[in-house]
C-alpha atoms as a PDB file:
ATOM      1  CA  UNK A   1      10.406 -18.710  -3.980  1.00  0.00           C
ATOM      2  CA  UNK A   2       8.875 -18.409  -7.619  1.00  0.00           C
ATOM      3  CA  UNK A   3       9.875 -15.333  -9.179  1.00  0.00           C
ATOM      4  CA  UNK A   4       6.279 -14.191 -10.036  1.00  0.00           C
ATOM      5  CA  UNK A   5       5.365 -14.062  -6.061  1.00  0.00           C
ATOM      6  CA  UNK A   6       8.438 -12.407  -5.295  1.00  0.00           C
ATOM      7  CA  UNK A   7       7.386  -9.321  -7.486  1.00  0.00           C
ATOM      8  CA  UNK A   8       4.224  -9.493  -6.436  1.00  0.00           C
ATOM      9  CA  UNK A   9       4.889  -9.265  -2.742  1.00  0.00           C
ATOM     10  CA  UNK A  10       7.273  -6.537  -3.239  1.00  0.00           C
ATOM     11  CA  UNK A  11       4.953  -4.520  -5.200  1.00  0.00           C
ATOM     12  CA  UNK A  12       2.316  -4.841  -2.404  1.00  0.00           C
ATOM     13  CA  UNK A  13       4.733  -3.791   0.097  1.00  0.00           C
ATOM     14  CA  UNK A  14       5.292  -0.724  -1.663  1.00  0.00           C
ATOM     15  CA  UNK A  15       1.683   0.087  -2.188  1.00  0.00           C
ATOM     16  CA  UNK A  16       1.153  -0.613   1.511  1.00  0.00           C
ATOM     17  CA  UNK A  17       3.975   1.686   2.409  1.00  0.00           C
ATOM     18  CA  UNK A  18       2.910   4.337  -0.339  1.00  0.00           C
ATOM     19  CA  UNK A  19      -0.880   4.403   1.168  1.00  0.00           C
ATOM     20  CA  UNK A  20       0.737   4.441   4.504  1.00  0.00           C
ATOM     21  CA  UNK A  21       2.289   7.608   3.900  1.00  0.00           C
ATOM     22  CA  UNK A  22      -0.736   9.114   2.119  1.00  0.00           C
ATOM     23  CA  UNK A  23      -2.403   8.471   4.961  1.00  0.00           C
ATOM     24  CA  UNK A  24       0.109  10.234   7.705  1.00  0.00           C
ATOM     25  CA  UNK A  25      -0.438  13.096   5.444  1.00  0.00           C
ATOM     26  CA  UNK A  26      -4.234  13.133   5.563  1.00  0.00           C
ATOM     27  CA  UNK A  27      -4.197  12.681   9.391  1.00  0.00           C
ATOM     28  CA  UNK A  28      -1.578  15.628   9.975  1.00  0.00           C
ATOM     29  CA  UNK A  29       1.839  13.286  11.243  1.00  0.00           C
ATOM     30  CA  UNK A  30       3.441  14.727   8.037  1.00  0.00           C
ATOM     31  CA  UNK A  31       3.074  18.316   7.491  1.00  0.00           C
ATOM     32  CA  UNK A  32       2.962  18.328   3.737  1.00  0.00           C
ATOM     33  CA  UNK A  33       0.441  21.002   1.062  1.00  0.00           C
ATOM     34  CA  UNK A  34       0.190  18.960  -2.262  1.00  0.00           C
ATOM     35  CA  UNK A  35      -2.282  21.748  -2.823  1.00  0.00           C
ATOM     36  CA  UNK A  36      -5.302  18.534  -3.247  1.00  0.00           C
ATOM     37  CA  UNK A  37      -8.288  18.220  -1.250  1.00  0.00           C
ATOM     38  CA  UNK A  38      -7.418  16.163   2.249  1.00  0.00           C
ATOM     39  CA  UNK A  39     -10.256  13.776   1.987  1.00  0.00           C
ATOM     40  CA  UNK A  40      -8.779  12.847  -1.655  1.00  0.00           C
ATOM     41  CA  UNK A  41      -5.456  12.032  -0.451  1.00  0.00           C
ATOM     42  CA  UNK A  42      -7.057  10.032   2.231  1.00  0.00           C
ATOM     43  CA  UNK A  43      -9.488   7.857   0.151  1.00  0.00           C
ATOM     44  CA  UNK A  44      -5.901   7.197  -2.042  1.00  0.00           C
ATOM     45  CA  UNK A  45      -4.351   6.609   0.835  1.00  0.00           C
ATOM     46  CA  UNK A  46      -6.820   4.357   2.236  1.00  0.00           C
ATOM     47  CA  UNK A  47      -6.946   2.391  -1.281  1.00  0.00           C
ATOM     48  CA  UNK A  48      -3.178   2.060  -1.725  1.00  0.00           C
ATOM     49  CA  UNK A  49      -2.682   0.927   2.007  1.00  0.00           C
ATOM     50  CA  UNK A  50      -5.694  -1.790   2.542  1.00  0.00           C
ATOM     51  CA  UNK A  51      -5.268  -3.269  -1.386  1.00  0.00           C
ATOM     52  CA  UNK A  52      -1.146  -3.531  -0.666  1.00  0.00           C
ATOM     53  CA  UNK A  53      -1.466  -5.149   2.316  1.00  0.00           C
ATOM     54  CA  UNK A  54      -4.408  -7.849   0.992  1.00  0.00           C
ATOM     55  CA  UNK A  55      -1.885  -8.644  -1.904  1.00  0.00           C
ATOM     56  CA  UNK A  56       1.118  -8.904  -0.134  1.00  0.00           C
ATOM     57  CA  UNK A  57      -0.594 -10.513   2.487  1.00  0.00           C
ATOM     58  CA  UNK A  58      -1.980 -13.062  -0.060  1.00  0.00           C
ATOM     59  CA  UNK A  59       1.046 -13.881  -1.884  1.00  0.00           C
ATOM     60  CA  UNK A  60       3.149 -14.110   1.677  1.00  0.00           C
ATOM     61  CA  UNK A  61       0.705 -16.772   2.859  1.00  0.00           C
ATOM     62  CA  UNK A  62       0.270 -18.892  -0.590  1.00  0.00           C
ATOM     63  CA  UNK A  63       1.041 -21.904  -0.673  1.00  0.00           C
ATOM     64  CA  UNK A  64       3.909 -23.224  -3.253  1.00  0.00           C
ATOM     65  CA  UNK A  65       1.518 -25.682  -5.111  1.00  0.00           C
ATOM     66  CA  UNK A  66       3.251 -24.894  -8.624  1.00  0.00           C
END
């Protein structure tokens, strides 16, 4: 596996579990005051999980044509 993709898919991973996180705090699962507006941490949360999970998603299912 090229080096390049390896990053890559490891840096979407940890978006997708950053976001993830973000969002359990904006729904309440973890009981966490950051002291910033809910609806903030969600739209983060919603950003970092969906774009993490398109890029490792992407780079998981490329094809090695290098």
């Amino acid at each position: 596996m090229n080096n390049k993709r390896t990053i890559f898919m490891i840096s979407g991973g940890m978006d997708t579990l950053l976001g993830g996180i973000a969002l359990m705090i904006y729904f309440g699962w973890i009981p966490v005051d950051i002291g910033i507006e809910k609806r903030v941490i969600g739209l983060i949360g919603a950003f970092l999980f969906f774009s993490g999970l398109a890029i490792f998603t992407f780079f998981f299912l490329k094809n090695n044509q290098e």
